[in-house]
Protein backbone atom coordinates (compact mmCIF):
# COMPACT_ATOMS: atom_id res chain seq x y z
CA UNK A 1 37.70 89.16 110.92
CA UNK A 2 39.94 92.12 111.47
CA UNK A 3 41.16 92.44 114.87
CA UNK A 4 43.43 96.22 115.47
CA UNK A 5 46.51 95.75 117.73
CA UNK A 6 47.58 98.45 119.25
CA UNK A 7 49.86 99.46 121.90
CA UNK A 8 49.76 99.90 126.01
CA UNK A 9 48.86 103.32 126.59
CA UNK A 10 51.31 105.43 128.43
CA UNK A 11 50.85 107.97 131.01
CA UNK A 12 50.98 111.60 130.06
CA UNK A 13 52.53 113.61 132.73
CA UNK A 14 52.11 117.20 133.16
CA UNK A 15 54.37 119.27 135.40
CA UNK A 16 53.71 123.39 135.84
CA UNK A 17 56.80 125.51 136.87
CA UNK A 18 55.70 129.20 137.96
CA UNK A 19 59.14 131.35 138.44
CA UNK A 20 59.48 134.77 138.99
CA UNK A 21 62.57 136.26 136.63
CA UNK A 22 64.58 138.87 136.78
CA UNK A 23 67.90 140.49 134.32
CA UNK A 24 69.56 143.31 134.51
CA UNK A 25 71.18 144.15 131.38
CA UNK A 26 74.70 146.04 130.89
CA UNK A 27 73.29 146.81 126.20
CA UNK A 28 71.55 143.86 126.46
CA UNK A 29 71.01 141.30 128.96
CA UNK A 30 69.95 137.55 127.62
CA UNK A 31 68.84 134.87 129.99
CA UNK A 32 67.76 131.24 128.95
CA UNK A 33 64.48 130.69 131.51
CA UNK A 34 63.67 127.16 130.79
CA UNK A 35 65.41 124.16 129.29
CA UNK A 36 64.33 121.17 128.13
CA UNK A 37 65.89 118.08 129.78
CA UNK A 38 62.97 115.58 129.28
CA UNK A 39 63.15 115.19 125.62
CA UNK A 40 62.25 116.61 122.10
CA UNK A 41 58.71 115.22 122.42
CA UNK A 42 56.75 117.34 124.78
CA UNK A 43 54.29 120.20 124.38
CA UNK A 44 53.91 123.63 126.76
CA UNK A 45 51.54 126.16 127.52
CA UNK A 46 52.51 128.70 129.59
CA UNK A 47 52.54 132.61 130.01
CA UNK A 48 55.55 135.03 130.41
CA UNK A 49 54.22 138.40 132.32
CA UNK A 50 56.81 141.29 132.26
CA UNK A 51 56.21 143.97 135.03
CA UNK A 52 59.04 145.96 135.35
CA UNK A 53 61.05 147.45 132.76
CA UNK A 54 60.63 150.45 130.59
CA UNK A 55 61.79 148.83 126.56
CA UNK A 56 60.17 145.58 125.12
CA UNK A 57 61.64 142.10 125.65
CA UNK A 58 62.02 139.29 123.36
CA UNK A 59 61.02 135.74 124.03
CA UNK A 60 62.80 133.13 121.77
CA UNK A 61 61.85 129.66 121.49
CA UNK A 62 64.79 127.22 120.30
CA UNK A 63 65.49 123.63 119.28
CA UNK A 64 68.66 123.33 119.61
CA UNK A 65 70.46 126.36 118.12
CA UNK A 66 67.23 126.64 115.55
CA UNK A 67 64.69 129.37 116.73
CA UNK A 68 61.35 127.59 116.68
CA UNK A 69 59.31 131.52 117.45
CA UNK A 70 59.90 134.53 119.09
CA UNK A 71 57.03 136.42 121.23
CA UNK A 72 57.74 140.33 121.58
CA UNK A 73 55.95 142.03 124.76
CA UNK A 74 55.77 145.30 126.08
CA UNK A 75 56.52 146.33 129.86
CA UNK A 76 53.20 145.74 131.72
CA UNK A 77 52.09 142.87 128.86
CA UNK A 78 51.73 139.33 129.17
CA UNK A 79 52.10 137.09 127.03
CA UNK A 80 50.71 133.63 126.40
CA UNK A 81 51.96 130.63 124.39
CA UNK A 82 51.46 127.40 123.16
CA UNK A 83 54.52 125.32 121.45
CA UNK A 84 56.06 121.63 121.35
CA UNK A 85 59.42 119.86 120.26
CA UNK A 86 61.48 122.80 122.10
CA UNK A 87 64.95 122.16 123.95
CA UNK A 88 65.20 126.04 125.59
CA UNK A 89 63.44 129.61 126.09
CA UNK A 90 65.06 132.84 126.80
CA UNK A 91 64.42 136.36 127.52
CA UNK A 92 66.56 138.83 125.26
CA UNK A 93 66.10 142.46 126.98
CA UNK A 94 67.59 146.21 126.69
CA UNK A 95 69.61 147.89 128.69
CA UNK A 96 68.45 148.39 132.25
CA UNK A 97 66.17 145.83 134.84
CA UNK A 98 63.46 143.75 133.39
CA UNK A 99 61.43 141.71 135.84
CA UNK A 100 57.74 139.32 135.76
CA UNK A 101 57.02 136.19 136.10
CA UNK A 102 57.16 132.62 133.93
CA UNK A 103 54.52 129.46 133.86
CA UNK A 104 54.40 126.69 131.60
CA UNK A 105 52.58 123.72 132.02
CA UNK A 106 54.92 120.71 130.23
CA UNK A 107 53.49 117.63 128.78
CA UNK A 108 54.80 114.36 128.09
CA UNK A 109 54.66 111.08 128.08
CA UNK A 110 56.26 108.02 129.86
């Protein structure tokens, strides 16, 4: 008879973080919005909304130094996303103030 051993199952834990952001950029104004201090193995869905501003922002996803995707959105745009195994996201805008709000919902387990 073949019996399966497996392991005790472990919580997964899901925290959501709503922010609002704002940057006011001299050329170009770069802000990291979220890092990662849990560890490699999670997984995120969230939204970045961008409501004030006037040029299109970018929205880079990184492990580490490696970009992992990069969203671009348009002033009055939202954006959604879905992504895992990230250490950091940032905003990269134009000149001027950019301002909206960020959620992500992070998942993990313990």
């Amino acid at each position: 008879m073949n019996k399966v051993i497996c392991c005790t199952p472990s919580a997964i834990i899901k925290d959501k973080i709503c922010i609002p952001w704002s940057i006011t950029g001299g050329e170009m104004g770069i802000q990291t919005i979220y890092t990662n201090n849990l560890l490699n193995h999670i997984s995120s869905t969230g939204y970045i909304k961008y409501e004030t501003g006037v040029q299109e922002i970018g929205v880079t996803f990184f492990q580490d130094t490696n970009v992992l995707n990069s969203i671009i959105i348009q002033p009055g745009s939202t954006s959604n996303f879905t992504i895992k195994n990230f250490t950091s996201i940032q905003i990269t805008t134009g000149s001027g103030l950019h301002q909206g709000e960020f959620c992500i919902t992070v998942s993990y387990q313990l």
